[in-house]
C-alpha atoms as a PDB file:
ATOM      1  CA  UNK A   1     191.136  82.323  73.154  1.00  0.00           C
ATOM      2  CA  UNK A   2     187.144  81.174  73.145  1.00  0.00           C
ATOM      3  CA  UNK A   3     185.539  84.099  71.851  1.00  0.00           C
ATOM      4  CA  UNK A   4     182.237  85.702  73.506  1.00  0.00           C
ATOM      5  CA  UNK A   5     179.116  84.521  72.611  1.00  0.00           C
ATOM      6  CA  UNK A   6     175.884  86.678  73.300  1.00  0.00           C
ATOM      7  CA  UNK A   7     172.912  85.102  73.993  1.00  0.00           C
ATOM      8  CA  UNK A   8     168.770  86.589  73.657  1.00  0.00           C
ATOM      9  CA  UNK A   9     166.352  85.313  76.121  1.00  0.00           C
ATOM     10  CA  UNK A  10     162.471  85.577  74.627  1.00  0.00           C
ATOM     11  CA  UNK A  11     160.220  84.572  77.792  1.00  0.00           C
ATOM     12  CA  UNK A  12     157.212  82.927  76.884  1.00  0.00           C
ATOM     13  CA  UNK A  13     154.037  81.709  79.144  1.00  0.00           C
ATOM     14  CA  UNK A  14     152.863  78.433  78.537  1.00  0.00           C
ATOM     15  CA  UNK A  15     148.926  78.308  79.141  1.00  0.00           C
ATOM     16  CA  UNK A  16     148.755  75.118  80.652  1.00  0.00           C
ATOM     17  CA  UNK A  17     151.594  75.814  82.990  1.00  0.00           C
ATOM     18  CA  UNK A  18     153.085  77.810  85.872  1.00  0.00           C
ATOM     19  CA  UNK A  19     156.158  77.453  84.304  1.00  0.00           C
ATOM     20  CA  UNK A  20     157.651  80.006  82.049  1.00  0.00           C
ATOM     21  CA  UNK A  21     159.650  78.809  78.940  1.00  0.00           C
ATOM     22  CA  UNK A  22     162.568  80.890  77.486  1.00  0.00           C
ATOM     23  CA  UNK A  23     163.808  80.615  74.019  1.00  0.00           C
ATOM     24  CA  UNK A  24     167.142  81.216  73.279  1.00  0.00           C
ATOM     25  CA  UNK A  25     169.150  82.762  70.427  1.00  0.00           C
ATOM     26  CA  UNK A  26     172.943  83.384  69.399  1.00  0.00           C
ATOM     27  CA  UNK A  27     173.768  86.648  68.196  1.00  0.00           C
ATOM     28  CA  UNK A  28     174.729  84.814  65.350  1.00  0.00           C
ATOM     29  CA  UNK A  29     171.319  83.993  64.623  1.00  0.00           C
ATOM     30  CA  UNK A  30     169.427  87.662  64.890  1.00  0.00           C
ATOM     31  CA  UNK A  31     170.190  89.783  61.667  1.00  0.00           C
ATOM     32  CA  UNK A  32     168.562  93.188  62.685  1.00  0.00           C
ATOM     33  CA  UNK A  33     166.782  94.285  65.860  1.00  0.00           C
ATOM     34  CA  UNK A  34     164.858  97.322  64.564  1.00  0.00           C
ATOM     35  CA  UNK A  35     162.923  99.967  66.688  1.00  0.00           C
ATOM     36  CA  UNK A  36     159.003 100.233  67.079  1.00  0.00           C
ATOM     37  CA  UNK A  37     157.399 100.777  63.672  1.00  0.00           C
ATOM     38  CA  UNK A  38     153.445 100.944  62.846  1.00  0.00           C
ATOM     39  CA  UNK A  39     152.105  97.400  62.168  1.00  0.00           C
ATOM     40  CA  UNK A  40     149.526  97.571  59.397  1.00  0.00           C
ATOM     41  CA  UNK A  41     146.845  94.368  61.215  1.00  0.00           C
ATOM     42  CA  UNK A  42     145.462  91.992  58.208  1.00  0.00           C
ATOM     43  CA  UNK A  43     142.056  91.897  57.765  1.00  0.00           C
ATOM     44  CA  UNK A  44     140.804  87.838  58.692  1.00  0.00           C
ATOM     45  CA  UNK A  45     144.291  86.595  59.890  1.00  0.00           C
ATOM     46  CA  UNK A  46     145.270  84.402  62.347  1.00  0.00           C
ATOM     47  CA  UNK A  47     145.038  86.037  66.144  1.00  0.00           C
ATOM     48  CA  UNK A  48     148.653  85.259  66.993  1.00  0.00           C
ATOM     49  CA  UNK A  49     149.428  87.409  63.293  1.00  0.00           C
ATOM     50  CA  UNK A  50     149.473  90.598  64.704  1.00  0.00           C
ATOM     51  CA  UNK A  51     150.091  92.272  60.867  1.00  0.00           C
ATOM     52  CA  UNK A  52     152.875  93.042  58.756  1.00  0.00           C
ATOM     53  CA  UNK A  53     155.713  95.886  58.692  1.00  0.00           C
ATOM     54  CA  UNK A  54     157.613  97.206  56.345  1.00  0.00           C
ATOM     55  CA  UNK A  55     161.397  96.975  55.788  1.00  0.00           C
ATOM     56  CA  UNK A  56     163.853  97.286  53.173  1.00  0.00           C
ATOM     57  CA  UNK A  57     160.825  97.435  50.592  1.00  0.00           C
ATOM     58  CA  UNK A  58     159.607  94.128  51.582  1.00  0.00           C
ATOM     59  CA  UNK A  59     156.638  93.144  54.281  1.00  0.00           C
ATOM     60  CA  UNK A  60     157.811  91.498  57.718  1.00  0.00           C
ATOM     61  CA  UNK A  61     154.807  89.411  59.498  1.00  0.00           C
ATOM     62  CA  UNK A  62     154.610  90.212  63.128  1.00  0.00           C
ATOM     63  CA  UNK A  63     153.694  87.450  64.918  1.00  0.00           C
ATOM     64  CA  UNK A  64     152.525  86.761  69.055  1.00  0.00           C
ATOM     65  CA  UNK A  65     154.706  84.251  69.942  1.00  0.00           C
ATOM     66  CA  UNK A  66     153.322  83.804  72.765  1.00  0.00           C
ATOM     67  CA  UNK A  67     149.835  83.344  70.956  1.00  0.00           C
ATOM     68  CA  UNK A  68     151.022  81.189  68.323  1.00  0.00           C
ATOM     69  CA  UNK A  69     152.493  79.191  70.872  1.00  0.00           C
ATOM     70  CA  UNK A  70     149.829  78.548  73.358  1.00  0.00           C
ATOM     71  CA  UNK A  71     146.465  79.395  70.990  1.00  0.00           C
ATOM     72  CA  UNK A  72     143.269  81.317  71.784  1.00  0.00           C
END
């Protein structure tokens, strides 16, 4: 019996194109999805670093991927 598979679609924009580029992951690969939570910004960082949040005790970086991606 194949077992079911679910698949995440993250749209991104490309800047120098029309076209819209989706990156895929496997449900094997995402660990947590967790709700909205206050992102504390970094003073100096990189644009597409939006901050950092915390979880389990430890500091996540929240990143633009669509930023980081495609630049300023």
């Amino acid at each position: 019996q194949p077992s079911e598979v679910r698949i995440f679609l993250l749209p991104l924009t490309l800047a120098d194109s029309e076209k819209n580029v989706f990156c895929l992951f496997s449900q094997n690969q995402v660990v947590e999805i967790i709700g909205r939570r206050p992102v504390q910004h970094i003073p100096f960082s990189p644009a597409y670093l939006k901050g950092v949040v915390s979880y389990q005790g430890a500091l996540l970086p929240v990143a633009n991927l669509d930023e980081l991606c495609n630049g300023p």
